[in-house]
C-alpha atoms as a PDB file:
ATOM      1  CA  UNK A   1      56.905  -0.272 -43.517  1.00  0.00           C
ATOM      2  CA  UNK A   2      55.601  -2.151 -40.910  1.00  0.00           C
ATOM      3  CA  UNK A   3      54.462  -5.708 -41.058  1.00  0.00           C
ATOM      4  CA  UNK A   4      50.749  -5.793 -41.667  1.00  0.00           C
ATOM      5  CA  UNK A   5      51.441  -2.608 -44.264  1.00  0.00           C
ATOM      6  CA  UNK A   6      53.299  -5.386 -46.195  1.00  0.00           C
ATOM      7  CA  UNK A   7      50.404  -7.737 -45.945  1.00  0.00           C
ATOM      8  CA  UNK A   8      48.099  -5.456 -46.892  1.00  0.00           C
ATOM      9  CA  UNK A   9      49.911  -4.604 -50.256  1.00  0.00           C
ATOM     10  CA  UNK A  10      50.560  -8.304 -50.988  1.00  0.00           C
ATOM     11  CA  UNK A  11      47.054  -9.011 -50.387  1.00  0.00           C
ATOM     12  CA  UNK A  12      46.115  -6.167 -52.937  1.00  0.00           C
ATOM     13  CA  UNK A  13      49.076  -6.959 -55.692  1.00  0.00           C
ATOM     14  CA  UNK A  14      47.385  -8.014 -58.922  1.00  0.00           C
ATOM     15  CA  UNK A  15      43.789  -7.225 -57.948  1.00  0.00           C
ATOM     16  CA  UNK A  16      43.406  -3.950 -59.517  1.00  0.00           C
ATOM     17  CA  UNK A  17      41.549  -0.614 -57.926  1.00  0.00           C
ATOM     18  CA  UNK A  18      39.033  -1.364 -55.103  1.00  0.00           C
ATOM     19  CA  UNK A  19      37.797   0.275 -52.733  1.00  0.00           C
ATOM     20  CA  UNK A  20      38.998   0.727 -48.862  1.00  0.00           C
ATOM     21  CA  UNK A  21      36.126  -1.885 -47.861  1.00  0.00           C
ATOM     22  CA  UNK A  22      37.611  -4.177 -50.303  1.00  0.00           C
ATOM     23  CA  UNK A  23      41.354  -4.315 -49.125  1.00  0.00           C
ATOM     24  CA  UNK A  24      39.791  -4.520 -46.005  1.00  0.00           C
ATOM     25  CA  UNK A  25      38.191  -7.975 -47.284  1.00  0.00           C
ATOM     26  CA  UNK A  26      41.074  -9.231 -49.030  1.00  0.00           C
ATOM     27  CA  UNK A  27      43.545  -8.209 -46.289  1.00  0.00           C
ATOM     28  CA  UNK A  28      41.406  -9.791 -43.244  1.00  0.00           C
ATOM     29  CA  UNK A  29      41.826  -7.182 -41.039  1.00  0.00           C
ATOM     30  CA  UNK A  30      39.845  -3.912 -39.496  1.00  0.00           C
ATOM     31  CA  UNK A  31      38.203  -1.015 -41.333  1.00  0.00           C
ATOM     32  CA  UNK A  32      40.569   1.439 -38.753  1.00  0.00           C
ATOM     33  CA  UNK A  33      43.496  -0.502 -39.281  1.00  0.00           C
ATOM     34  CA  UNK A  34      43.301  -0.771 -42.814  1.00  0.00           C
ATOM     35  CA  UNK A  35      42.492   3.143 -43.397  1.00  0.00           C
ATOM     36  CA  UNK A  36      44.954   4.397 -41.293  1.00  0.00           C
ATOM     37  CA  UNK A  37      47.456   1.714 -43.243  1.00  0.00           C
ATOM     38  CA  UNK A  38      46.030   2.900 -46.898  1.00  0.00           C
ATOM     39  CA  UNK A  39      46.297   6.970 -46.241  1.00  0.00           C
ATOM     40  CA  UNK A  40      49.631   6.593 -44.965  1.00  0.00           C
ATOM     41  CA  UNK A  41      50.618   4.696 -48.311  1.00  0.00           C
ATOM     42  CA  UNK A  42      49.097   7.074 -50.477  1.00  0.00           C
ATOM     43  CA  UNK A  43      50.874   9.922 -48.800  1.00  0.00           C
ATOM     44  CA  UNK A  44      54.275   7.672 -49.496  1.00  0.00           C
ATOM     45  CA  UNK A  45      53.237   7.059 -52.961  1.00  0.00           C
ATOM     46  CA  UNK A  46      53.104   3.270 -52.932  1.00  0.00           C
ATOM     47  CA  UNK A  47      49.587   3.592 -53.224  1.00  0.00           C
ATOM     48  CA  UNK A  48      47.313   5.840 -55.822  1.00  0.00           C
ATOM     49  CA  UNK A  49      43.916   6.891 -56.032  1.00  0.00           C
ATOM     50  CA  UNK A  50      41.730   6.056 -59.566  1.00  0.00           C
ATOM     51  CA  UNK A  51      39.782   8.157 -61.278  1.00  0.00           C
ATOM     52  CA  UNK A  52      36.446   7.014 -59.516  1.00  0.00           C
ATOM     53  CA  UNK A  53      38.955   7.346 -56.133  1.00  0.00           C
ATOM     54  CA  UNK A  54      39.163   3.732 -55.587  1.00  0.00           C
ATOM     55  CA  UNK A  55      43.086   2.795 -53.944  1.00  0.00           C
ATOM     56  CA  UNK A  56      45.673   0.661 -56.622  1.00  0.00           C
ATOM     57  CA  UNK A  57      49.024  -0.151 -56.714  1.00  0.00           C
ATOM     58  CA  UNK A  58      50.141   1.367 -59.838  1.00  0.00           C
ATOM     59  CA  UNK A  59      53.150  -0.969 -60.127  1.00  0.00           C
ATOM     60  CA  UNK A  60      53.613  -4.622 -61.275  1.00  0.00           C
ATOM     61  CA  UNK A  61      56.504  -4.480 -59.069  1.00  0.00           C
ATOM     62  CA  UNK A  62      58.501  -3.671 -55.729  1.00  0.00           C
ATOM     63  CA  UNK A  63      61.896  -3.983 -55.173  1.00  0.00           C
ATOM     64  CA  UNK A  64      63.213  -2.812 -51.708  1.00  0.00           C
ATOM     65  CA  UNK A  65      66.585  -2.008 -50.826  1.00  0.00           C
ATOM     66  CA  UNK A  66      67.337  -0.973 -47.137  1.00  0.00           C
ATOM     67  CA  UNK A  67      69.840  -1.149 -44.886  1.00  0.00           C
ATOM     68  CA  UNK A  68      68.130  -2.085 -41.008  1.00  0.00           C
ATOM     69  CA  UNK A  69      71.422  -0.728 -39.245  1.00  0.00           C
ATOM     70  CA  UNK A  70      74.870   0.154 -39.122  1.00  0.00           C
ATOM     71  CA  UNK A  71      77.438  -0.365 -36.380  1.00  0.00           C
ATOM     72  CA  UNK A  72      78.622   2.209 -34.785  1.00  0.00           C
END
């Protein structure tokens, strides 16, 4: 996840389905940017397609858990 992925799903969170254009809007950012940024999440599965293939988060929620690194 990289930072303006975050963005762009906090800038979507609560706003139901819309289309690329529109996270594009909300986000503030560029149509490449933002596509490239949306396919990849949809292939993760943080992102879904609706039935009229507009992008959603299908969750009210996201908790992350990761470790950034270990010692060696």
């Amino acid at each position: 996840m990289t930072p303006k992925r975050w963005q762009l799903l906090r800038a979507m969170a609560g706003q139901g389905a819309m289309s690329i254009r529109g996270a594009v809007r909300r986000a503030g950012r560029d149509v490449k940017g933002v596509h490239g940024d949306v396919h990849t999440l949809l292939d993760a599965g943080i992102l879904e397609r609706s039935a009229d293939e507009q992008i959603i988060i299908p969750y009210d929620a996201v908790h992350v858990d990761f470790t950034l690194f270990k010692a060696a």
